[in-house]
Protein backbone atom coordinates (compact mmCIF):
# COMPACT_ATOMS: atom_id res chain seq x y z
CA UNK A 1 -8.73 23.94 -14.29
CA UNK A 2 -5.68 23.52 -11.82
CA UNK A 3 -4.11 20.73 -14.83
CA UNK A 4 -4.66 23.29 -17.63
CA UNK A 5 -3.14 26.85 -15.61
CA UNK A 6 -0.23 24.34 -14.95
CA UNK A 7 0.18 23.54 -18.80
CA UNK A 8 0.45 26.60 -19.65
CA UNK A 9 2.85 27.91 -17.35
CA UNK A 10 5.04 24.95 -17.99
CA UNK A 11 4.55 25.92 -21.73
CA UNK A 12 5.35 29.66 -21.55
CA UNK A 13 7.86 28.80 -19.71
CA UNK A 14 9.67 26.35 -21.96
CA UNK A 15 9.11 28.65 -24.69
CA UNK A 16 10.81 31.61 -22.70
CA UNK A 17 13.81 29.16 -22.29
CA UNK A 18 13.81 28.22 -26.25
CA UNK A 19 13.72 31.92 -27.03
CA UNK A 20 16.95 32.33 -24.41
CA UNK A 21 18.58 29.17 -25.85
CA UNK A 22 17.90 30.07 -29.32
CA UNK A 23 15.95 27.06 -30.62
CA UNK A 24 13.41 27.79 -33.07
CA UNK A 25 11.59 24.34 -32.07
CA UNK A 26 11.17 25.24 -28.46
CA UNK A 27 9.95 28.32 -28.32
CA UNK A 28 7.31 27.47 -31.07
CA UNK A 29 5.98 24.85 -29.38
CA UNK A 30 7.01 24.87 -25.82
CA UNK A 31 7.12 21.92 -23.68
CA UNK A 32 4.99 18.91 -23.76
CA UNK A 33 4.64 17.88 -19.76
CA UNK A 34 3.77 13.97 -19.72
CA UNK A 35 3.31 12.33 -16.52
CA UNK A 36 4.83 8.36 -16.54
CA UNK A 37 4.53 5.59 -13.84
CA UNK A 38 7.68 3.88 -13.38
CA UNK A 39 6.87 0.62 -11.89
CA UNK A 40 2.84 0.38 -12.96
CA UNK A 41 2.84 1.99 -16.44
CA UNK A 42 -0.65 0.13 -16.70
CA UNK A 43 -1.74 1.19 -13.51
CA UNK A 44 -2.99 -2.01 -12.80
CA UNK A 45 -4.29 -2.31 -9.37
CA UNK A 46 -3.26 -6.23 -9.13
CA UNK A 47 0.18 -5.59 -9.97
CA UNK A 48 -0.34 -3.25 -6.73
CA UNK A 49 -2.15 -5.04 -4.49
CA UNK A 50 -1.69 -9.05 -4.79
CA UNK A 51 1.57 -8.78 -3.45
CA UNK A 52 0.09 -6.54 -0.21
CA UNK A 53 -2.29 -10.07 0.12
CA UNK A 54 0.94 -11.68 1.05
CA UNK A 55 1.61 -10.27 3.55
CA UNK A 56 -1.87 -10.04 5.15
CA UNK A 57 -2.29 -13.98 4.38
CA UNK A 58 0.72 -14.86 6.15
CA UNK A 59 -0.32 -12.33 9.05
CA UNK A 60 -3.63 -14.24 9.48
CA UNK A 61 -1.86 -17.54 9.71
CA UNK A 62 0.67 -16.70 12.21
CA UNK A 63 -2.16 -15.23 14.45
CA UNK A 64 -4.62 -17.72 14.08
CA UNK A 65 -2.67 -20.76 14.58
CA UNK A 66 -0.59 -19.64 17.63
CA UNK A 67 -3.15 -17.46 19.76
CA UNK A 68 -6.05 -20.10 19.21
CA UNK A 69 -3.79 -22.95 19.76
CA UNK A 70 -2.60 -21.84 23.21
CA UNK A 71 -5.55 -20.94 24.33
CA UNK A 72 -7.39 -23.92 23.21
CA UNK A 73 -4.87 -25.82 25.08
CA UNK A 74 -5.37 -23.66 28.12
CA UNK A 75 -9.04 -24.96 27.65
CA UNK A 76 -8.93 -28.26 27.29
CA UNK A 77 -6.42 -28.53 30.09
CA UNK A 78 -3.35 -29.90 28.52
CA UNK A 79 -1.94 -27.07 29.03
CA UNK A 80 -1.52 -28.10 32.70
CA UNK A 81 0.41 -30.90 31.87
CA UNK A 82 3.31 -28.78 29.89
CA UNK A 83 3.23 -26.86 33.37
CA UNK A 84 4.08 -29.66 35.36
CA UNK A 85 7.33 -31.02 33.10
CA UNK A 86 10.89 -29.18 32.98
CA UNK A 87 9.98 -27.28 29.73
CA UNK A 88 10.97 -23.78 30.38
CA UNK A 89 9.17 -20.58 29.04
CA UNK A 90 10.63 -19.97 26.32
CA UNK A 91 11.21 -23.79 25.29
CA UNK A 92 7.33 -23.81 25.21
CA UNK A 93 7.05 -20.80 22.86
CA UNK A 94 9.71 -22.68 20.69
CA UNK A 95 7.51 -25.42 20.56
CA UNK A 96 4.26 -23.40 19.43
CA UNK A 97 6.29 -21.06 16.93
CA UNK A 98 8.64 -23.34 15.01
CA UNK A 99 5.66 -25.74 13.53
CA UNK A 100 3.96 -22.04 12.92
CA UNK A 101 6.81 -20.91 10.95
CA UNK A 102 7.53 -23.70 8.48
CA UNK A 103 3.80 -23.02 7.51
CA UNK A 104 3.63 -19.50 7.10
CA UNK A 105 6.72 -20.08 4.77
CA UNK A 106 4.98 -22.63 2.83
CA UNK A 107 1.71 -20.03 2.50
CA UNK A 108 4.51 -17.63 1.53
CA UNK A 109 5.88 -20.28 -1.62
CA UNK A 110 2.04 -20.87 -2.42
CA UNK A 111 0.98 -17.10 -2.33
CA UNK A 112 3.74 -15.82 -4.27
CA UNK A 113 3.85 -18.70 -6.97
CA UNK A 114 0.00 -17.85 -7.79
CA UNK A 115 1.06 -13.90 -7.95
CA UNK A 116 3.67 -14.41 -10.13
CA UNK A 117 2.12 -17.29 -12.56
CA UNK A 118 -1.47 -16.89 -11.88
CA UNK A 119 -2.03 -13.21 -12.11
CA UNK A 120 0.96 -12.05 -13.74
CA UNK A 121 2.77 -10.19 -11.31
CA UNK A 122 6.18 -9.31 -11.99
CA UNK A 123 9.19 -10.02 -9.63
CA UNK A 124 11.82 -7.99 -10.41
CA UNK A 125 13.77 -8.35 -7.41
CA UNK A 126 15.48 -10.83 -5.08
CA UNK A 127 14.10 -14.05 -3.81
CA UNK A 128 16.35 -14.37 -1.03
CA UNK A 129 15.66 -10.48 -0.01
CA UNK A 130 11.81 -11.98 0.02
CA UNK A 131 12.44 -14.93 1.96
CA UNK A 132 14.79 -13.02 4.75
CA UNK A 133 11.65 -10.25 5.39
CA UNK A 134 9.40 -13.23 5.27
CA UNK A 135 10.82 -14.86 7.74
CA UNK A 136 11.37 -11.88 10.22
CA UNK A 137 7.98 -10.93 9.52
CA UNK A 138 6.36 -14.72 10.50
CA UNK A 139 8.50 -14.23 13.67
CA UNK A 140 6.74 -11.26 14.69
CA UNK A 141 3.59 -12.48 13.55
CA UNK A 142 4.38 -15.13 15.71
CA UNK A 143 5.72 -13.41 18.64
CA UNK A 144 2.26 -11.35 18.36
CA UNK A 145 0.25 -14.21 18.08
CA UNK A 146 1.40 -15.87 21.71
CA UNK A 147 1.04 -12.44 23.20
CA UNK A 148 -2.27 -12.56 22.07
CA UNK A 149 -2.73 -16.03 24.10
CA UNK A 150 -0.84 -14.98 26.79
CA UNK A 151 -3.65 -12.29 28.14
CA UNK A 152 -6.79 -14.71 26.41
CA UNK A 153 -8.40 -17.30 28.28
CA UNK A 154 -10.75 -19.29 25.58
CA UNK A 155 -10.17 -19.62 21.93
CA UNK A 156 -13.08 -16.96 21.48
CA UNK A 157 -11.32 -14.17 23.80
CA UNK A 158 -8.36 -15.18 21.33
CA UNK A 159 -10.02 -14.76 17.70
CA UNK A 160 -12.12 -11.35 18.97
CA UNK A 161 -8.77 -9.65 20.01
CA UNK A 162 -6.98 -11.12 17.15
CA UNK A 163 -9.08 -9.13 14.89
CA UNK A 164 -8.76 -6.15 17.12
CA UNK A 165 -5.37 -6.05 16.56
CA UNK A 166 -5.31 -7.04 12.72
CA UNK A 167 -7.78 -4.80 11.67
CA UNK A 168 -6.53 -1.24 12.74
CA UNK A 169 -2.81 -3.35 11.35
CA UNK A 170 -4.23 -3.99 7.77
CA UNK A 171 -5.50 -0.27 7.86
CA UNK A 172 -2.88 1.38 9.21
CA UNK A 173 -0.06 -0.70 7.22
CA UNK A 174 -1.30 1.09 3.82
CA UNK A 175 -3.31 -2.16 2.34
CA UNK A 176 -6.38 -0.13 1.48
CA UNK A 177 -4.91 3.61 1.37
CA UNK A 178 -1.69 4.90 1.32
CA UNK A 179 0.25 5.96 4.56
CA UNK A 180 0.89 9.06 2.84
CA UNK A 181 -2.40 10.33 2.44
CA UNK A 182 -2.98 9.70 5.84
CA UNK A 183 -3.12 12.38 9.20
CA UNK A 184 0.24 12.98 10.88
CA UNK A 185 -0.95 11.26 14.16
CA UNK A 186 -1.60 7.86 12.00
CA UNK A 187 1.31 8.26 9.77
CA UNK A 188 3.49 8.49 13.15
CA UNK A 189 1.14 5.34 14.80
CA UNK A 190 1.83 3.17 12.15
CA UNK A 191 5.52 3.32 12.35
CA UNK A 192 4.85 0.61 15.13
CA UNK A 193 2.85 -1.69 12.32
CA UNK A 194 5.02 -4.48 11.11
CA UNK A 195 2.12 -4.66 8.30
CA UNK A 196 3.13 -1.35 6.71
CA UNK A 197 7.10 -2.59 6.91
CA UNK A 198 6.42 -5.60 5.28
CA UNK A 199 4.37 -4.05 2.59
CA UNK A 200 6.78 -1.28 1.86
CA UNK A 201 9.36 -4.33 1.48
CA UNK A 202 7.09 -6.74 -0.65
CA UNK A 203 5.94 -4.10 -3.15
CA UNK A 204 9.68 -2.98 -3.29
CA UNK A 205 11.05 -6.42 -4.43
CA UNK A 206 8.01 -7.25 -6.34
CA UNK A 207 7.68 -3.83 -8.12
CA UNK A 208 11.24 -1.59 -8.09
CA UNK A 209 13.53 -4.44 -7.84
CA UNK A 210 14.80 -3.39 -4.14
CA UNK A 211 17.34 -5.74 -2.39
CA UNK A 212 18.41 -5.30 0.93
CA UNK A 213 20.57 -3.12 0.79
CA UNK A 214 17.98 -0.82 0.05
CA UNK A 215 15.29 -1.78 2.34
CA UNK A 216 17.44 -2.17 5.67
CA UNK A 217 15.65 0.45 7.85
CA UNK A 218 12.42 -1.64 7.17
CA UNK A 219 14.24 -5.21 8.03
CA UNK A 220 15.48 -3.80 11.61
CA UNK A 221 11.86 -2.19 12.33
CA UNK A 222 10.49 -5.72 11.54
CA UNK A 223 13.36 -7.43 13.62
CA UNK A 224 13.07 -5.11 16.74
CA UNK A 225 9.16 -5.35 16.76
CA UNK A 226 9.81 -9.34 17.04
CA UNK A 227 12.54 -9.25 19.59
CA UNK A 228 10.48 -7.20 21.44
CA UNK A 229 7.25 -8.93 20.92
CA UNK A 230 8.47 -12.30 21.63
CA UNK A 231 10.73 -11.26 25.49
CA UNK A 232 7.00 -9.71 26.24
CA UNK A 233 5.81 -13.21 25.46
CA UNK A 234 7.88 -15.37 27.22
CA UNK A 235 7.82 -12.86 30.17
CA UNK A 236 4.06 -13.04 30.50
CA UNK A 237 4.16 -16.65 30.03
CA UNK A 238 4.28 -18.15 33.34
CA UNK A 239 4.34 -21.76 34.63
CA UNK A 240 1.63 -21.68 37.45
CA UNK A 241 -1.82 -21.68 37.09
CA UNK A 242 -3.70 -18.56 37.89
């Protein structure tokens, strides 16, 4: 009922502008109001949501591999040993996040190659643009995933508050409903989400053809979020046993 009172205001009122314009055509007929999706004419929902599986995939990786590593360490008690040697702080969390990275950007490669050339999914922007918010995004999956082990004694403390954290993320980031359609309290909450940045930035590139230039705000709220997660990290880390 709302569509159809619309029409026909839209319609009387392009006639009343073909009357004051003096085309015939127009104010026979009015105006015929079609709505258009730019990016999705299809409205496909895989062209909208394999490239949001990127960046959950690559989420899961970094937090799985780095919290349960640590803390399996901490368990079996070679973790001790590290203690003992020079290795400072943040030499350690080197260690555990560079071996992390390389494969989170190799799930990255695989993910994206079977989006584009298994299901079709166009990408219309830049690779490198992908690549750089990749890579700032493993680092603060990263930096996330040792602050998980930092407060996590066994590799079960580890995976339950893993998914504590990435569920509420994958929710809040706008992977199963938009963050516009959501309340003003959880719109404002998930500002602090790196999920939601990186998804804004993947379906950009992927969909619009975005580059950098226009995705910048998104780039430094990743960037900040794993500066600041990572000198949490490191501070927390200590080299005693407690």
């Amino acid at each position: 009922m709302a569509l159809g009172y619309a029409t026909r205001v839209v319609q009387a009122f392009g006639r009343e502008q073909g009357r004051a314009g003096g085309d015939a055509r127009v104010a026979l007929r009015g105006i015929d109001l079609r709505s258009r999706a730019w990016f999705n004419p299809g409205l496909e929902s895989r062209v909208y949501n394999v490239p949001a599986v990127i960046g959950i995939v690559v989420l899961l990786m970094c937090l799985l591999l780095t919290a349960l590593a640590v803390a399996r360490e901490r368990e079996i008690g070679t973790l001790e040993q590290l203690m003992v040697t020079p290795l400072t702080p943040a030499e350690l969390m080197l260690g555990k996040t560079i071996p992390v990275a390389i494969v989170g950007m190799i799930d990255l490669v695989l993910v994206t190659a079977v989006a584009v050339l298994w299901f079709d999914v166009p990408l219309r922007g830049s690779v490198l643009a992908l690549l750089v918010a990749a890579l700032i995004y493993i680092l603060a999956g990263l930096s996330l995933g040792l602050l998980i082990s930092t407060v996590s004694r066994s590799q079960q403390e580890a995976f339950m508050t893993m998914f504590l954290f990435i569920l509420p993320a994958v929710i809040l980031g706008g992977f199963l409903f938009p963050v516009e359609t959501m309340p003003a309290p959880f719109r404002w909450l998930s500002v602090l989400d790196p999920v939601r940045h990186f998804l804004h930035v993947v379906r950009a590139i992927f969909l619009k053809g975005e580059g950098i230039a226009g995705l910048w705000p998104q780039y430094v709220g990743l960037l900040a979020m794993a500066i600041c997660a990572l000198a949490f990290s490191v501070l927390r880390f200590r080299k005693t046993v407690v």
